[in-house]
C-alpha atoms as a PDB file:
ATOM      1  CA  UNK A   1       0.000   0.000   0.000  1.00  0.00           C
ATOM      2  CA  UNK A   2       1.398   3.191  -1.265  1.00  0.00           C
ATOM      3  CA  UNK A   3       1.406   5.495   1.471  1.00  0.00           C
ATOM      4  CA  UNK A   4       0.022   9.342   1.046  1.00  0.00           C
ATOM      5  CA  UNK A   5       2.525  11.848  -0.108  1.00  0.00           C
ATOM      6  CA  UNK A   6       2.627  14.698   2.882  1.00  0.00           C
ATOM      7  CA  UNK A   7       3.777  17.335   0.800  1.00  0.00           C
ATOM      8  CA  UNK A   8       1.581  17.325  -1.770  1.00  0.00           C
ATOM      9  CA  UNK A   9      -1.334  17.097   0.457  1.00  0.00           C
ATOM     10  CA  UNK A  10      -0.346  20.568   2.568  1.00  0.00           C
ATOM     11  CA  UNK A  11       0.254  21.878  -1.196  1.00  0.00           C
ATOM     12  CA  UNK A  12      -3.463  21.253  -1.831  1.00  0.00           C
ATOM     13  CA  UNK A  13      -4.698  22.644   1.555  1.00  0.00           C
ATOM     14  CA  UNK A  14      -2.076  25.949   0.951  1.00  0.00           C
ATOM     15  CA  UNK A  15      -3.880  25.860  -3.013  1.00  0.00           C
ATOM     16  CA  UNK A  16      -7.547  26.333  -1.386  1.00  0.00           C
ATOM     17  CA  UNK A  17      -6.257  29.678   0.513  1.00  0.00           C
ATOM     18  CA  UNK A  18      -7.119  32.744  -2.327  1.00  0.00           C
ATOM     19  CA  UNK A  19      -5.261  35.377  -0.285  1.00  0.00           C
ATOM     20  CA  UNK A  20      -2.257  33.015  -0.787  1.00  0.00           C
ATOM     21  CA  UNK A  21      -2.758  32.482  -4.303  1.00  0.00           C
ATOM     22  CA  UNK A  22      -2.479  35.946  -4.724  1.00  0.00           C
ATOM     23  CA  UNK A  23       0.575  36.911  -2.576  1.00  0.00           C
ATOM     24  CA  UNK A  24       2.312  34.122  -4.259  1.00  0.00           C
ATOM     25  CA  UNK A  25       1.348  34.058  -8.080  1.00  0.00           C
ATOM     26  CA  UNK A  26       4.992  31.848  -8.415  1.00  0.00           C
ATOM     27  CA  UNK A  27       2.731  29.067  -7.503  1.00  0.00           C
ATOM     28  CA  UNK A  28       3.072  26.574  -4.693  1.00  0.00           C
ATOM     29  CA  UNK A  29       5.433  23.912  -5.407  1.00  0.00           C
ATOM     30  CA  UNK A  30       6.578  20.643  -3.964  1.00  0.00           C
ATOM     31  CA  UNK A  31      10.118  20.554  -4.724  1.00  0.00           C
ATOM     32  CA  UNK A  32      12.467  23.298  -6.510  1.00  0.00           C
ATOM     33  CA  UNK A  33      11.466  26.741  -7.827  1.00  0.00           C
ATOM     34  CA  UNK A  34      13.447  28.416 -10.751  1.00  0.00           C
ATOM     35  CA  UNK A  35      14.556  31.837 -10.968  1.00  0.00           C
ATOM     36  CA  UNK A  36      11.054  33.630 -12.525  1.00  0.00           C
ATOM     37  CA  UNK A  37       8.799  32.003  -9.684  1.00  0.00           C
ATOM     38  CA  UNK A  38      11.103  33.285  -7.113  1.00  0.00           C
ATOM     39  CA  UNK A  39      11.307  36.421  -8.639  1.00  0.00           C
ATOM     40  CA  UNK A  40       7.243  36.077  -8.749  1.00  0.00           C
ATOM     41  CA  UNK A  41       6.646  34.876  -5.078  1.00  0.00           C
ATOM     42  CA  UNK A  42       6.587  31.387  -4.428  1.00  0.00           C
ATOM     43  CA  UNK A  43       6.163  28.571  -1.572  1.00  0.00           C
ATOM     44  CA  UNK A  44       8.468  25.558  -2.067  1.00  0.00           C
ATOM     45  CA  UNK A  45       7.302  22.632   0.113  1.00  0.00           C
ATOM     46  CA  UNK A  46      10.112  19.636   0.965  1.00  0.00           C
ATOM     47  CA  UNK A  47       9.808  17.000   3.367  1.00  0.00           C
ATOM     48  CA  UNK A  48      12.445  17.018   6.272  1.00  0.00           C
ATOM     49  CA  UNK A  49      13.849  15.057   9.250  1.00  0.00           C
ATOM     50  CA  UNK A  50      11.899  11.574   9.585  1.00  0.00           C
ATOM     51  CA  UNK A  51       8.374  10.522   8.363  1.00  0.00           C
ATOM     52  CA  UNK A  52       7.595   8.042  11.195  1.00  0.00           C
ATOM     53  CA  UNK A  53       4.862   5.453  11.186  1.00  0.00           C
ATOM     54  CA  UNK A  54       2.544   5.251  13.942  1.00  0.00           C
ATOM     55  CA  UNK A  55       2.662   1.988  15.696  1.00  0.00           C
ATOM     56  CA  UNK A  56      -0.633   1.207  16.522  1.00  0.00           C
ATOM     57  CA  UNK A  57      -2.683   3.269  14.433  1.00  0.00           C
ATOM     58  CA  UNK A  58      -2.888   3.930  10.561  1.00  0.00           C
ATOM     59  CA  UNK A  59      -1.051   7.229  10.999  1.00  0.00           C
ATOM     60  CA  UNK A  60       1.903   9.339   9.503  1.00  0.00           C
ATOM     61  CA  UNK A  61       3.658  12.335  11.091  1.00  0.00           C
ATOM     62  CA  UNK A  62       5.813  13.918   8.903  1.00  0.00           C
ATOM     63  CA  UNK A  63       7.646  17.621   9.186  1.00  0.00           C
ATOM     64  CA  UNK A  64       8.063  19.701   6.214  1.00  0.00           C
ATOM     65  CA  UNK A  65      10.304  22.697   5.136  1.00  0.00           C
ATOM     66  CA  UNK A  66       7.770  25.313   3.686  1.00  0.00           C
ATOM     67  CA  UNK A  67      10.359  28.324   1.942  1.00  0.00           C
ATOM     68  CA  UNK A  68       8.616  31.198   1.305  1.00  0.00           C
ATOM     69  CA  UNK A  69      10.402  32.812  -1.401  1.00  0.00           C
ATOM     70  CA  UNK A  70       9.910  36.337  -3.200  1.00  0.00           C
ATOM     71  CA  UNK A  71      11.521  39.773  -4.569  1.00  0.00           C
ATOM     72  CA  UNK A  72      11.552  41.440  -0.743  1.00  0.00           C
ATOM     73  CA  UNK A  73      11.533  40.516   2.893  1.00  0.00           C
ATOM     74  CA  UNK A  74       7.994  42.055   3.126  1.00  0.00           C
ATOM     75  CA  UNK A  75       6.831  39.536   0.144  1.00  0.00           C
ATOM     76  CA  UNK A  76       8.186  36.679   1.650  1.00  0.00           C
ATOM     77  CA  UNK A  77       7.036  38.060   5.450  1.00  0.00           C
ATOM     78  CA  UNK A  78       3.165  37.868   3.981  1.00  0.00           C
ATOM     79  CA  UNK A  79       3.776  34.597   2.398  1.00  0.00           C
ATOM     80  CA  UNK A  80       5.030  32.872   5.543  1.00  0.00           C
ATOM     81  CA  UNK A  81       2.217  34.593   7.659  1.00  0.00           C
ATOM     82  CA  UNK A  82      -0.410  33.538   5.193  1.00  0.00           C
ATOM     83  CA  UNK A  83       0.729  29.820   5.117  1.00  0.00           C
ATOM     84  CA  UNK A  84       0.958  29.907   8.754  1.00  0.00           C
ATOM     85  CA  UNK A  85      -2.714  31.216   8.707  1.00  0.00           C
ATOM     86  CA  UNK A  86      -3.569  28.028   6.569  1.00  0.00           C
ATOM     87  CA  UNK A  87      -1.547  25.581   8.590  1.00  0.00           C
ATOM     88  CA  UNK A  88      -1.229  26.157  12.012  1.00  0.00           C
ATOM     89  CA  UNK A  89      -3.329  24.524  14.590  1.00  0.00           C
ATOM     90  CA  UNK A  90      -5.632  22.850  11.704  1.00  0.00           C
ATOM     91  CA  UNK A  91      -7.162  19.575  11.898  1.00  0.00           C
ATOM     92  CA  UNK A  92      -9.638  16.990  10.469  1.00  0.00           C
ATOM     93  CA  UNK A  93      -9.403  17.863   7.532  1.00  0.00           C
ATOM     94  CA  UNK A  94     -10.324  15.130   3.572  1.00  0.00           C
ATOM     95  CA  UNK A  95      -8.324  16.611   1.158  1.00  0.00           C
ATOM     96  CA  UNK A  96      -8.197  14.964  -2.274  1.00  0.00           C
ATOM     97  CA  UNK A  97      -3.950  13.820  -3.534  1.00  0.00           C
ATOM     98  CA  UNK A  98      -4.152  15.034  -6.865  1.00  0.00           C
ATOM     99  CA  UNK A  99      -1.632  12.833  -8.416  1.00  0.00           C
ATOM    100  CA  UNK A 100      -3.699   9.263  -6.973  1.00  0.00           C
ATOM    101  CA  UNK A 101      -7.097  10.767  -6.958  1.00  0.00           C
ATOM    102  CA  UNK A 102      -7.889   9.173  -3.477  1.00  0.00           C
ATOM    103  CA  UNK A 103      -8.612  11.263  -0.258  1.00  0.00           C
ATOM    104  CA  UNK A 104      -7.121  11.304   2.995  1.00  0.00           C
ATOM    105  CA  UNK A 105      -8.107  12.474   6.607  1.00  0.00           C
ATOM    106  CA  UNK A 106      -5.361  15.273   7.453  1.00  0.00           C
ATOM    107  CA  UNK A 107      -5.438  15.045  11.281  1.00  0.00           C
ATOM    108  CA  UNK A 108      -3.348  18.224  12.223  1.00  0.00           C
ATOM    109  CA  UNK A 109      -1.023  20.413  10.940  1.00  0.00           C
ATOM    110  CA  UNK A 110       1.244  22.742  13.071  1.00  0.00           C
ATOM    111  CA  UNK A 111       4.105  25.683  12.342  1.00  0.00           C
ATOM    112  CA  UNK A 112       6.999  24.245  14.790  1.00  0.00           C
ATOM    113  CA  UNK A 113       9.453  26.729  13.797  1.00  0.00           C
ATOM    114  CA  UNK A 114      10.258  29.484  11.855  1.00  0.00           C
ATOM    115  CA  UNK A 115      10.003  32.272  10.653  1.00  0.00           C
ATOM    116  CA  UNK A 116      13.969  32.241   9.936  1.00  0.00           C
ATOM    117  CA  UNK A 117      14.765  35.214   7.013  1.00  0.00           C
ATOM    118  CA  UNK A 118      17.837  34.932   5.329  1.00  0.00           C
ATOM    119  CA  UNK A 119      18.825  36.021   1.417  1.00  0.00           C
ATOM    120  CA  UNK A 120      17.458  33.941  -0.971  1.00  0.00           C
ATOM    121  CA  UNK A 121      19.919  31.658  -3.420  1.00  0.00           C
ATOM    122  CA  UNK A 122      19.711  33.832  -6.117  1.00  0.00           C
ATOM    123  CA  UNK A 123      20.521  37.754  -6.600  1.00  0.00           C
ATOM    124  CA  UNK A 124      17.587  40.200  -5.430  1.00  0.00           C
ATOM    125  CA  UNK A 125      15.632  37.719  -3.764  1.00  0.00           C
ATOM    126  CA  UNK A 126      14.330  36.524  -0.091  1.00  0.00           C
ATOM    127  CA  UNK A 127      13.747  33.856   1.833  1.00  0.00           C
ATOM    128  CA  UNK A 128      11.599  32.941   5.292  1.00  0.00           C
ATOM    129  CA  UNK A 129      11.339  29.346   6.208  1.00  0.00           C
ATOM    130  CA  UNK A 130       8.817  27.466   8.221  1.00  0.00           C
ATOM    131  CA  UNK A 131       8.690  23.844   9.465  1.00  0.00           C
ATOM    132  CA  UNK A 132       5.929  22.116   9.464  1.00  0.00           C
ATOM    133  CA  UNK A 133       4.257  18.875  10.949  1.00  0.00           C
ATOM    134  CA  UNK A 134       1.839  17.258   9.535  1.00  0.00           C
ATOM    135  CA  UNK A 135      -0.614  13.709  10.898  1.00  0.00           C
ATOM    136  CA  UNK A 136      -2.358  12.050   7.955  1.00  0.00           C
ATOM    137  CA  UNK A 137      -4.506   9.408   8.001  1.00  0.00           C
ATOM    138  CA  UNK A 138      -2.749   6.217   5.692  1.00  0.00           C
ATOM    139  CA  UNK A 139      -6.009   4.758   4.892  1.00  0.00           C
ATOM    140  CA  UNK A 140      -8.207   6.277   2.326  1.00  0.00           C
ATOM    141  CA  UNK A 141     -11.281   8.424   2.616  1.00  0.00           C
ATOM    142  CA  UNK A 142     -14.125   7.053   1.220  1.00  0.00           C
END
């Protein structure tokens, strides 16, 4: 049984949020951005540290790096706020993986960390970082 990909999950719940949308019209990515959606505004979600099973129970807990990326420090300050708006203390939640068409319960996201600000990897742009954990039902929603 193919288990439910984290990241793309929180990319669907961040997707739903319009203000986001807007403040980030780089789109919201799971894995690497190039050079015009950073220059856009952009979210770049990436699974970090350890995705553990849950013993007993048909659950994953998984932390995530969500890099809010943009032109300016107050670009990337909105986008980090807004996804922490979407994420943080969340719970119960079907949403729909995209790429396997089957739902899953998301039981609770959190914002453990973050913001951290540095310059971004490329010239003229910024960076805030959040991490993220995430519970998710492995069996499917039906």
């Amino acid at each position: 049984m193919a288990r439910p990909s984290v990241p793309e999950l929180v990319r669907i719940l961040l997707l739903a949020d319009a203000p986001l949308i807007a403040l980030a019209p780089g789109g919201i990515l799971v894995g690497p951005a190039d050079s015009d959606q950073q220059g856009k505004g952009c979210v770049v979600l990436v699974e970090s540290g350890i995705t553990r099973m849950e013993r007993d129970a048909p659950l994953i807990r998984a932390q995530l790096t969500a890099r809010a990326l943009g032109p300016s420090i107050d670009v990337v300050e909105r986008i980090a706020s807004a996804i922490q708006d979407v994420i943080h203390g969340q719970g119960r939640r079907v949403v729909v993986q995209v790429s396997t068409d089957k739902s899953y319960l998301v039981h609770y996201s959190l914002v453990l960390g973050g913001p951290l600000i540095a310059a971004g990897e490329l010239v003229n742009t910024w960076e805030e970082v959040l991490t993220l954990e995430v519970m998710v039902g492995t069996d499917e929603v039906i």
